[in-house]
Protein backbone atom coordinates (compact mmCIF):
# COMPACT_ATOMS: atom_id res chain seq x y z
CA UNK A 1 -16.57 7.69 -23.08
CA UNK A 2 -14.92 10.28 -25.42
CA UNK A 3 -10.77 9.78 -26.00
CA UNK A 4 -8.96 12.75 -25.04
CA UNK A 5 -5.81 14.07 -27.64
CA UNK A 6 -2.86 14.37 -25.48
CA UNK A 7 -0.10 16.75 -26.68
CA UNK A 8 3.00 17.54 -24.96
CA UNK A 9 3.89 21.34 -24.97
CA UNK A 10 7.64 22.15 -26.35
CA UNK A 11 8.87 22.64 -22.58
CA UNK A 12 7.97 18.98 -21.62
CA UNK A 13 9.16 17.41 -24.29
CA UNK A 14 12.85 18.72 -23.38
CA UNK A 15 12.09 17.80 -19.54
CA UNK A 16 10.97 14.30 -20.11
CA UNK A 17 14.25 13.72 -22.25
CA UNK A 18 15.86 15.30 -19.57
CA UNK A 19 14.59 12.73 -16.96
CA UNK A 20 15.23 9.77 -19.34
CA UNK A 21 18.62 10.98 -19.92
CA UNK A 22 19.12 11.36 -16.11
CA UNK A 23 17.02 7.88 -14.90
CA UNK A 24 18.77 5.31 -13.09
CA UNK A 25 16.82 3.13 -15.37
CA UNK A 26 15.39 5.05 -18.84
CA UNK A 27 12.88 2.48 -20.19
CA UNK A 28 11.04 3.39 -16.46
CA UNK A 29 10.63 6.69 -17.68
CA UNK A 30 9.54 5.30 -21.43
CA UNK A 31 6.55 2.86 -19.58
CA UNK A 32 5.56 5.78 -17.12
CA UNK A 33 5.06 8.29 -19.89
CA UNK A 34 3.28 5.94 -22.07
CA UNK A 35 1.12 4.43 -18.85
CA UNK A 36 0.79 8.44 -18.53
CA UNK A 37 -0.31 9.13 -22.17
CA UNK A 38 -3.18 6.21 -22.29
CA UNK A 39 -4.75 7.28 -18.72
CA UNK A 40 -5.29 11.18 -19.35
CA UNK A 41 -6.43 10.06 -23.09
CA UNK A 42 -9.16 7.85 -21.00
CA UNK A 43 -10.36 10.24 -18.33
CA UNK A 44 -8.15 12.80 -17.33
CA UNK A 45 -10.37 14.92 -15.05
CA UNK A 46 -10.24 11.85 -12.43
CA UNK A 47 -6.12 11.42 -13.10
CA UNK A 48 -4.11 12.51 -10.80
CA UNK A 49 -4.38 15.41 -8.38
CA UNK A 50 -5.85 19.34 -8.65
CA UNK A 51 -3.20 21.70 -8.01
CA UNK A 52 -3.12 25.46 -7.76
CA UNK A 53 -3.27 27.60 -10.77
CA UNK A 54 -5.66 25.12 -12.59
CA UNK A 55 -3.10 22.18 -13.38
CA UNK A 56 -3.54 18.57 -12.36
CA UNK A 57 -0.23 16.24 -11.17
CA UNK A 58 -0.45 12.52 -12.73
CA UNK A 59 2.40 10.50 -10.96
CA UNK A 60 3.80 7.68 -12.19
CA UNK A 61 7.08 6.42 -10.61
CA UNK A 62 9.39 7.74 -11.85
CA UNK A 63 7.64 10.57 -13.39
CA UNK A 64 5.42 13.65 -12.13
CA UNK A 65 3.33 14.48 -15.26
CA UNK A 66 1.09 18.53 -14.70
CA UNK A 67 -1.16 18.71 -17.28
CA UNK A 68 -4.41 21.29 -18.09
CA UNK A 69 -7.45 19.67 -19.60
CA UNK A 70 -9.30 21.35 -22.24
CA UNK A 71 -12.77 20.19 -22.01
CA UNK A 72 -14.89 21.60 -25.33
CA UNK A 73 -11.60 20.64 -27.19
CA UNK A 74 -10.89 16.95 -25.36
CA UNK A 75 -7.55 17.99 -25.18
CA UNK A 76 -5.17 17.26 -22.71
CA UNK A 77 -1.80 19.19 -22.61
CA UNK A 78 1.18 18.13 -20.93
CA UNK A 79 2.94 21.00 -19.44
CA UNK A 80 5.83 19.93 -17.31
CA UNK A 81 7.06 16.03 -16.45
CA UNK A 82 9.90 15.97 -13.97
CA UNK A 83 11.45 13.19 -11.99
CA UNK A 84 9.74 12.17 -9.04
């Protein structure tokens, strides 16, 4: 099976240092993004759930992760993460 790249667009970057900054317990939000991070670079077309406008939702307590999968590119980009 071919590894996916994951990026994280500028926007989600600021969000998930948002949520760790606003987590009852930060390192949950550390483990959840990495957990995150290795699963859509495995298979991220079966992670998580479709949702409208294309995106998928990964959740990962305490994190919601949307992300869009490029397919002829194997890249994965993270679009939004937000506390669950």
């Amino acid at each position: 099976m071919a590894r996916y790249t994951v990026i994280w667009s500028p926007i989600a970057i600021r969000q998930l240092a948002d949520a760790y900054l606003k987590a009852a317990n930060p390192n949950d939000v550390t483990r959840a993004s990495d957990e995150a991070e290795r699963e859509l670079a495995t298979d991220p077309c079966q992670a998580g759930e479709s949702r409208d406008g294309g995106l998928r939702a990964y959740i990962v307590s305490p994190l919601t992760i949307f992300f869009d999968v490029y397919e002829p590119d194997k890249t994965v980009e993270i679009v939004k993460a937000v506390l669950s």
